[in-house]
C-alpha atoms as a PDB file:
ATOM      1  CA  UNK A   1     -10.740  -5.638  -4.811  1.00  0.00           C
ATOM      2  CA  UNK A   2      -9.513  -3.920  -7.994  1.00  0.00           C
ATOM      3  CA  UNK A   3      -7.263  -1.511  -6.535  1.00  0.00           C
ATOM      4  CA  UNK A   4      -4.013  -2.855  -5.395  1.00  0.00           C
ATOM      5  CA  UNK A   5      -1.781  -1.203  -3.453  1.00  0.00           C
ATOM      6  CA  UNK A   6       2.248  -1.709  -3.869  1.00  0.00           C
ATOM      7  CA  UNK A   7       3.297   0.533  -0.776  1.00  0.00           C
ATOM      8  CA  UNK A   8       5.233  -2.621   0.351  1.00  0.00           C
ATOM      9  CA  UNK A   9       6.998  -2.500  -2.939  1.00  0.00           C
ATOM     10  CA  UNK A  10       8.174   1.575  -2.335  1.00  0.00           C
ATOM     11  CA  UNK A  11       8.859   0.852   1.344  1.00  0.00           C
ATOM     12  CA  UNK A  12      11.477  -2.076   0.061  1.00  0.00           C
ATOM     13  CA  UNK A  13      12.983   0.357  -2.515  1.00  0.00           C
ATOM     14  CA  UNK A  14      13.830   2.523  -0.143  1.00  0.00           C
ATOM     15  CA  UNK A  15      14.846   0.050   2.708  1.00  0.00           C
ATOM     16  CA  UNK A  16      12.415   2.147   5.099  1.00  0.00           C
ATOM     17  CA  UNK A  17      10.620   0.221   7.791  1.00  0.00           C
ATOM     18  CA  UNK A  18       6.790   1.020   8.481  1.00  0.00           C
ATOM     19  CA  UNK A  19       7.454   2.699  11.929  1.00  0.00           C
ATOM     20  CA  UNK A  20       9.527   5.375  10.113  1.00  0.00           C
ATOM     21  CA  UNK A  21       7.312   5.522   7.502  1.00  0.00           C
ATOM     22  CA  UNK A  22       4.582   6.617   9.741  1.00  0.00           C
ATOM     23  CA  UNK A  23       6.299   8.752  11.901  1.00  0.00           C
ATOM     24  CA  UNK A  24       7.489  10.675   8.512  1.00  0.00           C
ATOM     25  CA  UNK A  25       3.438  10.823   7.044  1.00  0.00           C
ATOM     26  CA  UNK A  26       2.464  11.181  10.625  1.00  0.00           C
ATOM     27  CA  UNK A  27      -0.284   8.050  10.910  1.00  0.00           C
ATOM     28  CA  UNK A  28       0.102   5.158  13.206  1.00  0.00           C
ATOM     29  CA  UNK A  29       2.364   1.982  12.000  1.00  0.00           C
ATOM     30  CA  UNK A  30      -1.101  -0.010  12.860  1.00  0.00           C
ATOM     31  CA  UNK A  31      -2.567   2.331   9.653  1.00  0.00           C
ATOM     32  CA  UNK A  32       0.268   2.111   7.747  1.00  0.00           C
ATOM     33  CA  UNK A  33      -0.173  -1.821   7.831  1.00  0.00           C
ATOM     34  CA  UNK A  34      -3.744  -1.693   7.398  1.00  0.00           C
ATOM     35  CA  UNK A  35      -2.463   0.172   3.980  1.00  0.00           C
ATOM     36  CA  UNK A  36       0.314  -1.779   3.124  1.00  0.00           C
ATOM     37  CA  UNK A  37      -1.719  -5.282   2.967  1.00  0.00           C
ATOM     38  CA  UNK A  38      -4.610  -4.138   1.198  1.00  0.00           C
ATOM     39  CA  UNK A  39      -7.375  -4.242   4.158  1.00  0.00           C
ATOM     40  CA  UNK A  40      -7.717  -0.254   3.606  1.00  0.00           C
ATOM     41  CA  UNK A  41     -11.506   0.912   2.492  1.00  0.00           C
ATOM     42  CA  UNK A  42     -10.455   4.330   1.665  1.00  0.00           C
ATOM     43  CA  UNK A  43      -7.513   6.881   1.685  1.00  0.00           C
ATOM     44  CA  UNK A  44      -8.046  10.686   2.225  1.00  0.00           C
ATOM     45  CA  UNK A  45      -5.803  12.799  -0.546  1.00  0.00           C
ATOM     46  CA  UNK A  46      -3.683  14.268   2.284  1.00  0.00           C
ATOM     47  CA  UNK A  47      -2.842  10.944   3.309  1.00  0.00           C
ATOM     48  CA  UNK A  48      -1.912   9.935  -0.213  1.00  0.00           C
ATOM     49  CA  UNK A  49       0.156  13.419  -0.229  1.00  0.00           C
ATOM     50  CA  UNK A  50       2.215  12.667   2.300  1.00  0.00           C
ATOM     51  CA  UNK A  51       2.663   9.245   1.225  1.00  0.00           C
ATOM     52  CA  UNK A  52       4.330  10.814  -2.298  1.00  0.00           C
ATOM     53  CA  UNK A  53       6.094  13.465  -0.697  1.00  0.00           C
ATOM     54  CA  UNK A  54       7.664  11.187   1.655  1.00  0.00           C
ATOM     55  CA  UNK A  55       8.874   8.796  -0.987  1.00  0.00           C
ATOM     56  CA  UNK A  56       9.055  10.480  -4.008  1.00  0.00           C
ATOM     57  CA  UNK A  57       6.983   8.976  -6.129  1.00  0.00           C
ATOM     58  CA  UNK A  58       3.664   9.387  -8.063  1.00  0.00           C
ATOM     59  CA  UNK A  59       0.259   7.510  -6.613  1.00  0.00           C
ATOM     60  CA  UNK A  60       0.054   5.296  -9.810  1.00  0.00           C
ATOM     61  CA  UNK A  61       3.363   4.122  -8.110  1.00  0.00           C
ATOM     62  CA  UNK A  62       0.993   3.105  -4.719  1.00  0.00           C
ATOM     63  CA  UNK A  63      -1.851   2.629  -6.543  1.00  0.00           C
ATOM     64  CA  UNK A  64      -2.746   0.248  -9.416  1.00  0.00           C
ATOM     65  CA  UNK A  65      -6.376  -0.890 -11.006  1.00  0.00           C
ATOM     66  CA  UNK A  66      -6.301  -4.355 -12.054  1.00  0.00           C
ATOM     67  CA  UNK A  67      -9.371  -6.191 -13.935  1.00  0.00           C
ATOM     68  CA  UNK A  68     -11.884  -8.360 -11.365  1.00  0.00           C
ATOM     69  CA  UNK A  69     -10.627 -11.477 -12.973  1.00  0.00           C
ATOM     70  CA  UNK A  70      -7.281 -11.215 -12.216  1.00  0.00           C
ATOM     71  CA  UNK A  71      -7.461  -9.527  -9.108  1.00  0.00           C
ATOM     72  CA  UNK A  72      -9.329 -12.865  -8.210  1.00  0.00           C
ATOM     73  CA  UNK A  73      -6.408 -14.936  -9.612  1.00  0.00           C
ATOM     74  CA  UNK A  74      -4.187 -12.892  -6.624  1.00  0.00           C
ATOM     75  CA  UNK A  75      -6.276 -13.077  -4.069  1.00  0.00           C
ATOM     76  CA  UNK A  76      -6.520 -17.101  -5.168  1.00  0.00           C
ATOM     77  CA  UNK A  77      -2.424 -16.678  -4.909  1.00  0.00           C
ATOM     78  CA  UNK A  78      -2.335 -14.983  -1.548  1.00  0.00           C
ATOM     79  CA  UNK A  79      -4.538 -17.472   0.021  1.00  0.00           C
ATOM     80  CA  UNK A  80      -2.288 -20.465  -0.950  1.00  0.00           C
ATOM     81  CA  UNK A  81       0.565 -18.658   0.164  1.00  0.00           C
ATOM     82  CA  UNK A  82      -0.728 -17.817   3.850  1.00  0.00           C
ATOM     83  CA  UNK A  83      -0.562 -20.614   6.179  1.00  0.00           C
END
């Protein structure tokens, strides 16, 4: 996919864990995870509001478009890395 998502990133930055993280955007840690590596189809604007809100930041910061090629290259990456 494209679209990668660096919530991981902004939840290091801020040392928060994903259970606080989704009490404070009130969705379930199960979601946040689903977010947070990727497996997410879709993302409803309120969702992405709270996300911002609740860290400060902007969703280019959460969200990033990278070309088909080299998204490839990571997924090729993250498949080497998991055992």
């Amino acid at each position: 996919m494209p679209i990668v998502i660096n919530l991981d990133v902004e939840l290091a930055k801020r040392k928060m864990s994903v259970n606080d993280f989704a009490a404070a955007i009130d969705i379930t840690p199960v979601n946040v995870s689903v977010l947070k590596n990727g497996r997410a189809k879709a993302i409803r604007f309120t969702t992405l509001d709270a996300i911002c809100r609740v860290l400060q930041c902007q969703p280019g910061d959460i969200l990033v478009w990278v070309p088909d090629d080299e998204a490839a290259e990571l997924d090729t990456i993250d498949a080497a890395v998991v055992p």
